[in-house]
C-alpha atoms as a PDB file:
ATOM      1  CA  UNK A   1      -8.815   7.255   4.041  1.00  0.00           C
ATOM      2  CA  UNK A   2     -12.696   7.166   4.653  1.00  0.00           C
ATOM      3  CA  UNK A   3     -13.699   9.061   7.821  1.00  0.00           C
ATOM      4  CA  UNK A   4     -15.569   6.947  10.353  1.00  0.00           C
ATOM      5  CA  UNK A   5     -17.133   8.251  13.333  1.00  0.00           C
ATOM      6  CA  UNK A   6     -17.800  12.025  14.522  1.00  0.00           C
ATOM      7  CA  UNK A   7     -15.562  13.019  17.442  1.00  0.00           C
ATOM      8  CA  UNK A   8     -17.072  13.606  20.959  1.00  0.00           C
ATOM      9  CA  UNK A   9     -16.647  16.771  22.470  1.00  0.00           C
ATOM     10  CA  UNK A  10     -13.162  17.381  23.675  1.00  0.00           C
ATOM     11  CA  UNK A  11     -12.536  19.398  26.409  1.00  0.00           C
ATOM     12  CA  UNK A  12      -8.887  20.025  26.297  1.00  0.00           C
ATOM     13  CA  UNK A  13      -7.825  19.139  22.658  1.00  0.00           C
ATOM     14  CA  UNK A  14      -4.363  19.779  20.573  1.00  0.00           C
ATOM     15  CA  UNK A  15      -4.716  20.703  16.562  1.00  0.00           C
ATOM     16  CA  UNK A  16      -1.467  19.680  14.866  1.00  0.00           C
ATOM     17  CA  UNK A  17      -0.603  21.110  11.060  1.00  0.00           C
ATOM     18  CA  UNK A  18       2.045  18.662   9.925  1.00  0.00           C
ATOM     19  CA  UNK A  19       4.659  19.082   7.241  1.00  0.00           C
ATOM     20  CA  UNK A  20       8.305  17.015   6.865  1.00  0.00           C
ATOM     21  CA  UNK A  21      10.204  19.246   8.725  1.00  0.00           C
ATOM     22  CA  UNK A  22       7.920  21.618  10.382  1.00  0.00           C
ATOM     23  CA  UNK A  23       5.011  20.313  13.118  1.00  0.00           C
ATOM     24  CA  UNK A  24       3.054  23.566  14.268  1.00  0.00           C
ATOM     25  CA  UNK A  25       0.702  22.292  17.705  1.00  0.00           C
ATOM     26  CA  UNK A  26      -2.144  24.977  19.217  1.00  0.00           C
ATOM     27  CA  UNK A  27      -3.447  23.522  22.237  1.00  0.00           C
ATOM     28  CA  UNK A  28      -7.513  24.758  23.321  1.00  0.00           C
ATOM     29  CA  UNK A  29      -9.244  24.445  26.120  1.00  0.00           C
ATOM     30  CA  UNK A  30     -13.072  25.343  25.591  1.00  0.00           C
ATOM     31  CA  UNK A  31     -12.794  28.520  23.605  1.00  0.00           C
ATOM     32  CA  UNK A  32      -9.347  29.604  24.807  1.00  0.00           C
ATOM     33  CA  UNK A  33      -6.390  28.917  23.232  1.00  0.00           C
ATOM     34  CA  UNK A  34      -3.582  27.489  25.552  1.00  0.00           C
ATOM     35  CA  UNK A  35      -0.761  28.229  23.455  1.00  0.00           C
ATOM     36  CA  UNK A  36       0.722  27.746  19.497  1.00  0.00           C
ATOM     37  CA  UNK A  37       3.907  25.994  19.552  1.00  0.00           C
ATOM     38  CA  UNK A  38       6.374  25.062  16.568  1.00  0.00           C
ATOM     39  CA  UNK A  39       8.375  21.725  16.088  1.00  0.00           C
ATOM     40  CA  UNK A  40      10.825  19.995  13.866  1.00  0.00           C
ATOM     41  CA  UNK A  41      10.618  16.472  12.627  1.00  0.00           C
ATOM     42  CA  UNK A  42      13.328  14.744  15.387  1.00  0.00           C
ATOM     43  CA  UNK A  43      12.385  12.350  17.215  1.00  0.00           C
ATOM     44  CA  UNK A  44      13.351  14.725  19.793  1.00  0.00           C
ATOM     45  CA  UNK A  45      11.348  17.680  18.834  1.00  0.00           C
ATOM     46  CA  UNK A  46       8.388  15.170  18.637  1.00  0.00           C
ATOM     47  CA  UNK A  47       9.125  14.359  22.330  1.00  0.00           C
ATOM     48  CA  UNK A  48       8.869  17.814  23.521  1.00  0.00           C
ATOM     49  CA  UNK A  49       5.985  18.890  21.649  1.00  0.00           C
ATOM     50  CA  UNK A  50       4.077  15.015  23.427  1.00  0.00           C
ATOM     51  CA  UNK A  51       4.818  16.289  26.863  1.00  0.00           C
ATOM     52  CA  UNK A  52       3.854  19.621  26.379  1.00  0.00           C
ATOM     53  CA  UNK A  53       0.616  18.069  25.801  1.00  0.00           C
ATOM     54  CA  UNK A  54       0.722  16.082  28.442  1.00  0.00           C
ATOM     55  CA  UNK A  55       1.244  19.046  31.069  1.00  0.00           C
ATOM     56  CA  UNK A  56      -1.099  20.607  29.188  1.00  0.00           C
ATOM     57  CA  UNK A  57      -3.926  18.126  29.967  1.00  0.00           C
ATOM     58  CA  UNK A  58      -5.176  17.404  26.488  1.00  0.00           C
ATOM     59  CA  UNK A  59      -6.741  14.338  25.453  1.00  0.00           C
ATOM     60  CA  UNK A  60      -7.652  14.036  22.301  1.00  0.00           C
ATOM     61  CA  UNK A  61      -5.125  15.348  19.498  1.00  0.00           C
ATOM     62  CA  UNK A  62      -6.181  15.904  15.871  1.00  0.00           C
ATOM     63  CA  UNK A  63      -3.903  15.593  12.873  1.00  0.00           C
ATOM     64  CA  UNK A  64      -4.360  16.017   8.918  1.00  0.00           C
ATOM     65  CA  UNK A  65      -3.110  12.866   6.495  1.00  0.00           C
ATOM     66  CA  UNK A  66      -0.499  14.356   4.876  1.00  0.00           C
ATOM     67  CA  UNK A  67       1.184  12.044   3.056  1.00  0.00           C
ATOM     68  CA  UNK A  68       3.277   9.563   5.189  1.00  0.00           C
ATOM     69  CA  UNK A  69       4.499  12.901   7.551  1.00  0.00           C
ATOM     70  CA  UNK A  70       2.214  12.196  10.060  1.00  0.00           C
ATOM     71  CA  UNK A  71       3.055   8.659  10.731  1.00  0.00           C
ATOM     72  CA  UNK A  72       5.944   9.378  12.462  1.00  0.00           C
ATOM     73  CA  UNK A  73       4.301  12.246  14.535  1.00  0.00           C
ATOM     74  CA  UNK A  74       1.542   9.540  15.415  1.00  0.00           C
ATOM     75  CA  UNK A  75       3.917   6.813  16.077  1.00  0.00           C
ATOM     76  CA  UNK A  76       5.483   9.286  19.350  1.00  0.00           C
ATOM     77  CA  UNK A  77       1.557  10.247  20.530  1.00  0.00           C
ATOM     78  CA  UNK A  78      -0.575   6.973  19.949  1.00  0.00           C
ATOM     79  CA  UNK A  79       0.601   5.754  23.457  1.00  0.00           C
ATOM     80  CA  UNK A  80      -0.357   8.637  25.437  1.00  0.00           C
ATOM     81  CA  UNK A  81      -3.326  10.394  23.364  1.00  0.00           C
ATOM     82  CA  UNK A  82      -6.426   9.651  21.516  1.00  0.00           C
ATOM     83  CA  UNK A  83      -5.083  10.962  17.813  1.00  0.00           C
ATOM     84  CA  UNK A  84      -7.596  11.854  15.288  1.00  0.00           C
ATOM     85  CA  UNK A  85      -6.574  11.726  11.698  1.00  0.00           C
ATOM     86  CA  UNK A  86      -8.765  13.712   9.299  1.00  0.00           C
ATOM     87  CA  UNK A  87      -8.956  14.160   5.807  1.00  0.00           C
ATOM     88  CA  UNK A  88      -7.759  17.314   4.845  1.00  0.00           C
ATOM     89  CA  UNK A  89     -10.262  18.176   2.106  1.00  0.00           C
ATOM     90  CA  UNK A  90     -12.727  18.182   4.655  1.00  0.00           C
ATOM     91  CA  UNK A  91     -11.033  20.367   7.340  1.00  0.00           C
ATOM     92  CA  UNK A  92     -10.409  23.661   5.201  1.00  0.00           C
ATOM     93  CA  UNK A  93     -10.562  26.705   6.683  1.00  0.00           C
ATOM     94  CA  UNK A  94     -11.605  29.842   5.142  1.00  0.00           C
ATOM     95  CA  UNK A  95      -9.560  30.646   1.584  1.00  0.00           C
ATOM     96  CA  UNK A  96      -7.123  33.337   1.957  1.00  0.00           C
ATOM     97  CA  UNK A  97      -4.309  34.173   4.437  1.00  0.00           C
ATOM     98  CA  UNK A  98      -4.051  30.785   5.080  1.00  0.00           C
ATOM     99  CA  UNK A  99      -0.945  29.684   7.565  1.00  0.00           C
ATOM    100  CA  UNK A 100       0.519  26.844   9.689  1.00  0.00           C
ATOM    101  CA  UNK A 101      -0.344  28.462  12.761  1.00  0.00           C
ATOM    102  CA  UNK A 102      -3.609  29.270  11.624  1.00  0.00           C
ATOM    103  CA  UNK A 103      -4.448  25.738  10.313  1.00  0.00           C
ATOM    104  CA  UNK A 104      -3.707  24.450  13.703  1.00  0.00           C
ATOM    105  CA  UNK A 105      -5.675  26.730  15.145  1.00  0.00           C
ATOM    106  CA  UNK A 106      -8.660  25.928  13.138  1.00  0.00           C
ATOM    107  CA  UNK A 107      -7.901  21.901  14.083  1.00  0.00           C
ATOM    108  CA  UNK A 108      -7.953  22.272  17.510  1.00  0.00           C
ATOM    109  CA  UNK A 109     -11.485  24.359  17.151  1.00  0.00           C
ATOM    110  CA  UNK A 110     -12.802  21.922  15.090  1.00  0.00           C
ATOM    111  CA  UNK A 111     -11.681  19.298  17.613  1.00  0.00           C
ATOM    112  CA  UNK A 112     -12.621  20.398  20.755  1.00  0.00           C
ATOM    113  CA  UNK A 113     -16.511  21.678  19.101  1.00  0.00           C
ATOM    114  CA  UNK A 114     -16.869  17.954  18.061  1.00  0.00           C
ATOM    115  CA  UNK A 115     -16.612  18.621  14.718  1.00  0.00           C
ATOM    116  CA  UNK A 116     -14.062  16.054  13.334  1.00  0.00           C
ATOM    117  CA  UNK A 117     -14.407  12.651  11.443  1.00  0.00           C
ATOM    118  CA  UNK A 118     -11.590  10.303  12.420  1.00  0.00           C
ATOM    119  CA  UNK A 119     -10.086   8.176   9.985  1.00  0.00           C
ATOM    120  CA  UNK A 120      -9.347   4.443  10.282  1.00  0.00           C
ATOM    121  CA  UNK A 121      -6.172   3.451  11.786  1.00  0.00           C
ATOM    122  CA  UNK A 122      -5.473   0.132  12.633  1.00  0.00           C
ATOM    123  CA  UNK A 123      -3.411  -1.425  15.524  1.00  0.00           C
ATOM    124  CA  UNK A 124       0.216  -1.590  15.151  1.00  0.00           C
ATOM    125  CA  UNK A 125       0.540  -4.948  14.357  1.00  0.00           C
ATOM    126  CA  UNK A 126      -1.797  -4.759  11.452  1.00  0.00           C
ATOM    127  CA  UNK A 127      -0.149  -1.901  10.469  1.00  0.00           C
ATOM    128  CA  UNK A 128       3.207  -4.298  10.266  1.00  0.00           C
ATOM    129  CA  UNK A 129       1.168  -6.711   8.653  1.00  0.00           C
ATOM    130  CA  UNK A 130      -0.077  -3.906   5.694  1.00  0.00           C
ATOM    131  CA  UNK A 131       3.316  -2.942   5.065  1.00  0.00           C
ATOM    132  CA  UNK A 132       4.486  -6.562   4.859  1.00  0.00           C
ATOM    133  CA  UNK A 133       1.522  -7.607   2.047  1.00  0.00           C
ATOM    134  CA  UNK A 134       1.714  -4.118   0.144  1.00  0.00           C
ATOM    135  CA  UNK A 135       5.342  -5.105  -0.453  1.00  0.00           C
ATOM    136  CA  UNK A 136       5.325  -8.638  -1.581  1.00  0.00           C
ATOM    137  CA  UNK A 137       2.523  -6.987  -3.942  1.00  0.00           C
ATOM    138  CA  UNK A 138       4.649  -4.893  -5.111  1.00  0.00           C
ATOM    139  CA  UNK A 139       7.548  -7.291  -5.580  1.00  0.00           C
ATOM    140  CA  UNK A 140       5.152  -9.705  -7.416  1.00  0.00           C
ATOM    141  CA  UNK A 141       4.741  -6.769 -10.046  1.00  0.00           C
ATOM    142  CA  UNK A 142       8.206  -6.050 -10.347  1.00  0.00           C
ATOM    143  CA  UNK A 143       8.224  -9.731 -11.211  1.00  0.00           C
ATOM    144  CA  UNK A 144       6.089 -10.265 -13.333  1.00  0.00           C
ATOM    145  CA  UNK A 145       7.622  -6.870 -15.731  1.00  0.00           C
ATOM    146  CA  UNK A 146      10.916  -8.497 -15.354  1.00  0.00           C
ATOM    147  CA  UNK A 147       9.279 -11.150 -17.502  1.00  0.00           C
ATOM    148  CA  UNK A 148       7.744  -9.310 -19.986  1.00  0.00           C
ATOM    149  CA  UNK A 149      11.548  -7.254 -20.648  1.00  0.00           C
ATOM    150  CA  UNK A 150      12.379 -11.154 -20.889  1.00  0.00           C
ATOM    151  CA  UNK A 151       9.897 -11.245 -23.706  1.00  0.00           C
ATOM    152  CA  UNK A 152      11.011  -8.145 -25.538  1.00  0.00           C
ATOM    153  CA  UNK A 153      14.655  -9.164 -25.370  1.00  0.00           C
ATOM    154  CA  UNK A 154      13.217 -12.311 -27.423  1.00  0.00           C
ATOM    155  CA  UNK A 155      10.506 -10.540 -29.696  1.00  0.00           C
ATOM    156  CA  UNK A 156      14.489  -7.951 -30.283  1.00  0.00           C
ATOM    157  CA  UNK A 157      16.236 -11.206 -31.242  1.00  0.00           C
ATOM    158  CA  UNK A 158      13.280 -12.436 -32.992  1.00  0.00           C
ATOM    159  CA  UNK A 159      13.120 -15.593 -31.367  1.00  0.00           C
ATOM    160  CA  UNK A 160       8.890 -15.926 -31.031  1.00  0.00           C
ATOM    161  CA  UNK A 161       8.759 -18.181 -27.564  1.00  0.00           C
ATOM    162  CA  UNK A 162       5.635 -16.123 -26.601  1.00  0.00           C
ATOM    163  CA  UNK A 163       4.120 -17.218 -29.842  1.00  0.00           C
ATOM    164  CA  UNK A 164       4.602 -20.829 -29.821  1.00  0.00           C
ATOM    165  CA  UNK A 165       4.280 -21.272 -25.785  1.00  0.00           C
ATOM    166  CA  UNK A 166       1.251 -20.560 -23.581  1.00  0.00           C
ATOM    167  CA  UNK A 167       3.755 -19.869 -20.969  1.00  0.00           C
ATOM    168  CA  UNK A 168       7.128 -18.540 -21.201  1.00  0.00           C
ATOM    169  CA  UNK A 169       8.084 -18.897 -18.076  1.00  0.00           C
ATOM    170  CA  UNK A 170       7.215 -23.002 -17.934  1.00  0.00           C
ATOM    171  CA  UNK A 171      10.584 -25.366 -18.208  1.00  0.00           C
ATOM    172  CA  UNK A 172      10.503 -25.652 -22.011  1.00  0.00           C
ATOM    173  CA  UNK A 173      10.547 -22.000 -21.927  1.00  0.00           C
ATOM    174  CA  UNK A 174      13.332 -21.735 -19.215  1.00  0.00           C
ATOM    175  CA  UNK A 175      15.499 -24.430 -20.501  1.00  0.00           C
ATOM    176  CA  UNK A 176      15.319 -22.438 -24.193  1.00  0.00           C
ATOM    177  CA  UNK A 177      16.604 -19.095 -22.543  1.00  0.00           C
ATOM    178  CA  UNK A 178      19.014 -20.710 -20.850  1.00  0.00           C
ATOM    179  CA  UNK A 179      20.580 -22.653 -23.728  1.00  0.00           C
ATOM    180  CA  UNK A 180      20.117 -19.200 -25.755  1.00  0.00           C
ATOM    181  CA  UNK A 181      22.434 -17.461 -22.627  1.00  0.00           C
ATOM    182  CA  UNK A 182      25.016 -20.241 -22.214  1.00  0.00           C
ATOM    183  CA  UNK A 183      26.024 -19.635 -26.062  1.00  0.00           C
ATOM    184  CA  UNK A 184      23.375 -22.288 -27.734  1.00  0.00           C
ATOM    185  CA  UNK A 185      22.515 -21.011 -31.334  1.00  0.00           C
ATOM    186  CA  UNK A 186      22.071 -24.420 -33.591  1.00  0.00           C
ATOM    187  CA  UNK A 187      18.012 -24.562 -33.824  1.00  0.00           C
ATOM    188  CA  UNK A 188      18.528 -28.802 -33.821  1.00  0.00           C
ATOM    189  CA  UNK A 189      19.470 -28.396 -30.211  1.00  0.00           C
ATOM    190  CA  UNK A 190      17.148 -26.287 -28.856  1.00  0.00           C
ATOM    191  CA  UNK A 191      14.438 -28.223 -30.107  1.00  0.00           C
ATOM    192  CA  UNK A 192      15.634 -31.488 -27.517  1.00  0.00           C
ATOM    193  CA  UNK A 193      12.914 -29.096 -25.188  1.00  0.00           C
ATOM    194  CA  UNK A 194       9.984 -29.811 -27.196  1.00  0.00           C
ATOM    195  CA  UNK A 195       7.657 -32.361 -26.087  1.00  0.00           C
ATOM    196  CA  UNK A 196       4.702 -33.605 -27.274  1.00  0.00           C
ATOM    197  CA  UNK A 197       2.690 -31.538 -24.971  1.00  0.00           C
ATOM    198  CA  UNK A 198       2.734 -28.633 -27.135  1.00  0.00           C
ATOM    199  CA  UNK A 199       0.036 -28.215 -29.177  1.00  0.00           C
ATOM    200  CA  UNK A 200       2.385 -25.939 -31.688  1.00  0.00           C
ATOM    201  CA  UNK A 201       3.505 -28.281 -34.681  1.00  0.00           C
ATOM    202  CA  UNK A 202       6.763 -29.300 -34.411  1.00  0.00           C
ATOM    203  CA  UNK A 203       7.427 -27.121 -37.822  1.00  0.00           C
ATOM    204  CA  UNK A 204       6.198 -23.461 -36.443  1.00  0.00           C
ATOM    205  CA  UNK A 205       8.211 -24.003 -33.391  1.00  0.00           C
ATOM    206  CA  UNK A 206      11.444 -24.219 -35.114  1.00  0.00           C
ATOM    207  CA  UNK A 207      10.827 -21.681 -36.845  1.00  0.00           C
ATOM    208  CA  UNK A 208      10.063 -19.714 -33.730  1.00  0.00           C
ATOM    209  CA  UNK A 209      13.306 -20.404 -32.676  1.00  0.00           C
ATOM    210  CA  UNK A 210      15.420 -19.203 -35.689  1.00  0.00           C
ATOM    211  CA  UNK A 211      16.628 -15.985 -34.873  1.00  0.00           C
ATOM    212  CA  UNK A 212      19.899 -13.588 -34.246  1.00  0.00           C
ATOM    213  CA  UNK A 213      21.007 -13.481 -30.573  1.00  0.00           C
ATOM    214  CA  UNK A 214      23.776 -11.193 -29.728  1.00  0.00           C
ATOM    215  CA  UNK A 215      26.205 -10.930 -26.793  1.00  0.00           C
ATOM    216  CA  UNK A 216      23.945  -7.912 -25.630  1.00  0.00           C
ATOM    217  CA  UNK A 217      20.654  -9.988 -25.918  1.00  0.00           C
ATOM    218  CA  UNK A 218      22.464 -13.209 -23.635  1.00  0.00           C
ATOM    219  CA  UNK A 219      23.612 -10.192 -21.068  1.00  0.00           C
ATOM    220  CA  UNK A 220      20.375  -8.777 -20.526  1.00  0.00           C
ATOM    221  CA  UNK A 221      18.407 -11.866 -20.790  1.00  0.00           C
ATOM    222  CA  UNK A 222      20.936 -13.447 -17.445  1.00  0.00           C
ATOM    223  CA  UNK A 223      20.673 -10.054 -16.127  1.00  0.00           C
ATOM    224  CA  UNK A 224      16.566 -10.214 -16.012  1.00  0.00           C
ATOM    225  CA  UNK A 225      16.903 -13.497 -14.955  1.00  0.00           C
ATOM    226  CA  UNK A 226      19.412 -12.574 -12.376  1.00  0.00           C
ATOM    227  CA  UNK A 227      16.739  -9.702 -10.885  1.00  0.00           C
ATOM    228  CA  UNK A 228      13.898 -12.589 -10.803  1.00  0.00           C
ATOM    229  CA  UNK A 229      15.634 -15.072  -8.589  1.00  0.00           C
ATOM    230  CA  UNK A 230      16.532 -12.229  -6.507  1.00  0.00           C
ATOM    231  CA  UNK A 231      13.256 -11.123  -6.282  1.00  0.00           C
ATOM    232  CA  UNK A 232      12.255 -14.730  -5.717  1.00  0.00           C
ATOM    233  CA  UNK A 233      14.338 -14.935  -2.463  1.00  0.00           C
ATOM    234  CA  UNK A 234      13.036 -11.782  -1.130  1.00  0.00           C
ATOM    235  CA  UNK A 235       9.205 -13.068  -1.126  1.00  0.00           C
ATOM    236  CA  UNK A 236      10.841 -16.273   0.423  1.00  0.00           C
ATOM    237  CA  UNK A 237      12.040 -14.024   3.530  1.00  0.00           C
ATOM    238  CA  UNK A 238       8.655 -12.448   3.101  1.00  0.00           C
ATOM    239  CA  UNK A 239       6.197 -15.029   3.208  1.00  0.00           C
ATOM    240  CA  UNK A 240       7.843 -16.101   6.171  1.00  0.00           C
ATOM    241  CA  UNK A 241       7.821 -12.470   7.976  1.00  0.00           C
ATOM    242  CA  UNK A 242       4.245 -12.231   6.853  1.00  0.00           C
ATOM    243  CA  UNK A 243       3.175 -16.264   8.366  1.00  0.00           C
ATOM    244  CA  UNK A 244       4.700 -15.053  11.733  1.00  0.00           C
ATOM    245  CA  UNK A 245       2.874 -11.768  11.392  1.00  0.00           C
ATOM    246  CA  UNK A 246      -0.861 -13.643  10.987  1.00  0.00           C
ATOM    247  CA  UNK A 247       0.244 -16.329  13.270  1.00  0.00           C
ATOM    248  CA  UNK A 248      -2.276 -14.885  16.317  1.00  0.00           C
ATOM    249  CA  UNK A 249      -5.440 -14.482  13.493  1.00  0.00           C
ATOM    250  CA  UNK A 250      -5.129 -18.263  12.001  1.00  0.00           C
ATOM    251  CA  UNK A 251      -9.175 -18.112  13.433  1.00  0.00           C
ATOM    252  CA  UNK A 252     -10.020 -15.074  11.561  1.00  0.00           C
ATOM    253  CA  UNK A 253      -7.934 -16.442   8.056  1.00  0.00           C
ATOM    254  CA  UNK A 254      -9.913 -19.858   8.377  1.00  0.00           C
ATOM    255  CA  UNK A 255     -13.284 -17.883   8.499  1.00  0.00           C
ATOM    256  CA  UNK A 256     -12.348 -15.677   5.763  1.00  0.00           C
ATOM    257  CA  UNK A 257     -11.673 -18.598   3.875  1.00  0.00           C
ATOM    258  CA  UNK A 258     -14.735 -20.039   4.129  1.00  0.00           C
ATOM    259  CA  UNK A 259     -15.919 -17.312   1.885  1.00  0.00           C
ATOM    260  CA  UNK A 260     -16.110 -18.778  -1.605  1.00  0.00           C
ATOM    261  CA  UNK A 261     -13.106 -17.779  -4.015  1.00  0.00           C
ATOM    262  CA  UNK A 262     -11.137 -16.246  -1.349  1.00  0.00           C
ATOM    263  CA  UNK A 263      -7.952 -18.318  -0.414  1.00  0.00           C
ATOM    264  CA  UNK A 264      -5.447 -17.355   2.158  1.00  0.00           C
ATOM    265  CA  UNK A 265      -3.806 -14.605   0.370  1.00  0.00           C
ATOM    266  CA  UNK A 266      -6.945 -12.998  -0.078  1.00  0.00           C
ATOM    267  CA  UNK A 267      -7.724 -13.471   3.308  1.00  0.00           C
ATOM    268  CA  UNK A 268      -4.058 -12.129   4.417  1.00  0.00           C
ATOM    269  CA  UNK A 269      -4.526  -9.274   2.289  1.00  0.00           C
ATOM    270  CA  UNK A 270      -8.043  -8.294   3.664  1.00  0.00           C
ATOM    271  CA  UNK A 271      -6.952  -8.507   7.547  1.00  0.00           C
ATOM    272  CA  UNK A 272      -3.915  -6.446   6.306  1.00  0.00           C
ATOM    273  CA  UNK A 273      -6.552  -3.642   5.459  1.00  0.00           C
ATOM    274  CA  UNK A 274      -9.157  -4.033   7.576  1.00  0.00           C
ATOM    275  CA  UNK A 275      -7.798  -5.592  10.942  1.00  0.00           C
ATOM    276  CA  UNK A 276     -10.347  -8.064  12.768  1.00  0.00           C
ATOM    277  CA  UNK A 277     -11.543  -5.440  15.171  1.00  0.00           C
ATOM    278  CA  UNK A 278     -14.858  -5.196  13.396  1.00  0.00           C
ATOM    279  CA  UNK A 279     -16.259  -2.569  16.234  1.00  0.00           C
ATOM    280  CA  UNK A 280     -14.112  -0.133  14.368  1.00  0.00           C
ATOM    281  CA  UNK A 281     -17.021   0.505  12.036  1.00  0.00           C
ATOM    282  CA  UNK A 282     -20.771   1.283  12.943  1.00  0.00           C
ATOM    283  CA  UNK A 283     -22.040  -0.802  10.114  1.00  0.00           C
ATOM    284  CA  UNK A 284     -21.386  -2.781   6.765  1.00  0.00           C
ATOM    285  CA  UNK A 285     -22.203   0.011   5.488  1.00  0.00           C
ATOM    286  CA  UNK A 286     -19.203   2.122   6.392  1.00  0.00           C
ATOM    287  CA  UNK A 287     -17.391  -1.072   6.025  1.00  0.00           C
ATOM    288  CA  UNK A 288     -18.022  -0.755   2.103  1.00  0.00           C
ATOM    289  CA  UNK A 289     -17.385   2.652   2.162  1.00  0.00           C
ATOM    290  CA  UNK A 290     -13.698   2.752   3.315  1.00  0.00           C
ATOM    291  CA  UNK A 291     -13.100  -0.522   0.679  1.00  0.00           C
ATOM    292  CA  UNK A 292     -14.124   1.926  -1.793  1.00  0.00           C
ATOM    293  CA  UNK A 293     -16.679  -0.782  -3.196  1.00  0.00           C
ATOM    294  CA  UNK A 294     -19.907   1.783  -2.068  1.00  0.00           C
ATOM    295  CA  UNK A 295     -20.589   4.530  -4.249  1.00  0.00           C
ATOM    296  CA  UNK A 296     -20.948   7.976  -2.786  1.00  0.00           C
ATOM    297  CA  UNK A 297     -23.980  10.466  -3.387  1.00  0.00           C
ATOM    298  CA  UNK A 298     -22.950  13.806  -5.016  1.00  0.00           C
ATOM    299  CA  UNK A 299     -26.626  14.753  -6.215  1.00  0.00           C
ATOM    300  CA  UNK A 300     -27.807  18.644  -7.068  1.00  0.00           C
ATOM    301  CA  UNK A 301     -30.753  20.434  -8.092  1.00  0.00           C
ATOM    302  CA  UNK A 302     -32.232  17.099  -7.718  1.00  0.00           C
ATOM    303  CA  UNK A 303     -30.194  15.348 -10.581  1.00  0.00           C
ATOM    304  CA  UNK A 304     -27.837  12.566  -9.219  1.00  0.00           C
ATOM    305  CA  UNK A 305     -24.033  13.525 -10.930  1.00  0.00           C
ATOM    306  CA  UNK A 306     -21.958  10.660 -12.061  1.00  0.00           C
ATOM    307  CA  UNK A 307     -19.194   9.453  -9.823  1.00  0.00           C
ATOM    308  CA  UNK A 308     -15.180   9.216 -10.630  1.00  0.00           C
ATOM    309  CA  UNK A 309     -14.185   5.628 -10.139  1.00  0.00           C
END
């Protein structure tokens, strides 16, 4: 995540080192520390270690992004506590003997000296909203491989669809497989699909379709298809969780739309990363930054070093 703003200075702050099973919490006050405490992962643990801070007085508590562990640990505090979450590869401590305890330790300087950069976290709701749109990304990939297997079942059987069709997955394609599944094998048939919409010549296309289809391929093939209209209904329920979800920004979706080439998945899909709460970030500037479209400086000896993408 790309670090926004520096933290103020904290006078009672709580450094947290969090693993999966193991949260170890210092809690300092000015220079002193108040006390180094360990927790487990429970829900229950997680409530203890919140109202130790509590009685505790601290404020502001600081965490490192490790992984998806502290999600849960921020999910107990948000209510109660500002929580800072830095990037770890800009909070190490000194190399060697490096502990839990220790880590913490060097958080909860670091935090109450002013000394952190907070990441971005959005609301919960936009949070819902993220995990909604990575997901139906994800299923839409998962889709679109389950095609291409379709495709290599065919290219096995040597029936060349993909050749002869811009789209494999339009009806003449769909109608083909499905003859090919149900048992059809007599080329004379399969060609009652072709229209005169396809710019192949009638000629190449049946001989596109002459090929040896086993009982395997016809498995598979239903199979794959079987895993597509599954996935299929699941971006149904989806798109509907995801339309209730953005029901409170239509506003913000119709002015994102206004942008030319962005339509309202786009638009979906950029309020899922980047809320509408634009006071979150100083400037366009950091805006770009934490899209990862802005470049970042890593210059020495006065020579400018290429950047990794």
């Amino acid at each position: 995540m790309e670090e926004i703003l520096f933290t103020p200075y904290i006078g009672v702050g709580c450094g947290i080192d969090v693993h999966k099973d193991l949260i170890v919490a210092t809690i300092q006050r000015g220079n002193e520390v108040v006390g180094t405490k360990e927790f487990d992962g429970f829900t229950v643990s997680l409530e203890s270690l919140r109202d130790w801070c509590k009685d505790a007085g601290v404020t502001h508590i600081a965490m490192e992004s490790t992984g998806i562990y502290w999600k849960p640990v921020f999910n107990i505090l948000e209510d109660d506590f500002e929580v800072i979450l830095v990037n770890a590869r800009h909070v190490k401590n000194v190399p060697g003997h490096k502990t839990d305890k220790k880590d913490s330790k060097w958080l909860s300087k670091l935090l109450v000296s002013g000394l952190l950069k907070g990441s971005f976290i959005p609301p919960r709701d936009i949070r819902d909203l993220r995990d909604l749109v990575r997901y139906k990304k994800k299923l839409v990939a998962h889709g679109a491989s389950e095609k291409n297997r379709i495709i290599k079942i065919l290219e096995d059987c040597n029936i060349k669809l993909s050749s002869v069709l811009s789209d494999v997955d339009g009806a003449v394609g769909r109608n083909i497989i499905s003859a090919l599944i149900d048992g059809e094998s007599d080329v004379n048939q399969l060609m009652r699909f072709y229209h005169g919409k396809i710019k192949t010549p009638r000629s190449e296309f049946v001989k596109a379709l002459q090929g040896k289809v086993s009982d395997h391929h016809r498995f598979m093939l239903q199979f794959h298809r079987d895993v597509i209209a599954n996935d299929d209904a699941m971006l149904e329920r989806l798109d509907a969780e995801i339309a209730k979800a953005v029901s409170d920004y239509e506003v913000e979706l119709e002015l994102l739309e206004t942008i030319p080439g962005v339509g309202r998945d786009s638009a979906i899909g950029i309020i899922s990363e980047i809320g509408v709460d634009m006071e979150r970030f100083p400037d366009e500037n950091h805006l770009s930054s934490y899209c990862g479209v802005s470049p970042g400086n890593n210059e020495s000896a006065g020579k400018k070093k290429v950047q990794r993408p």
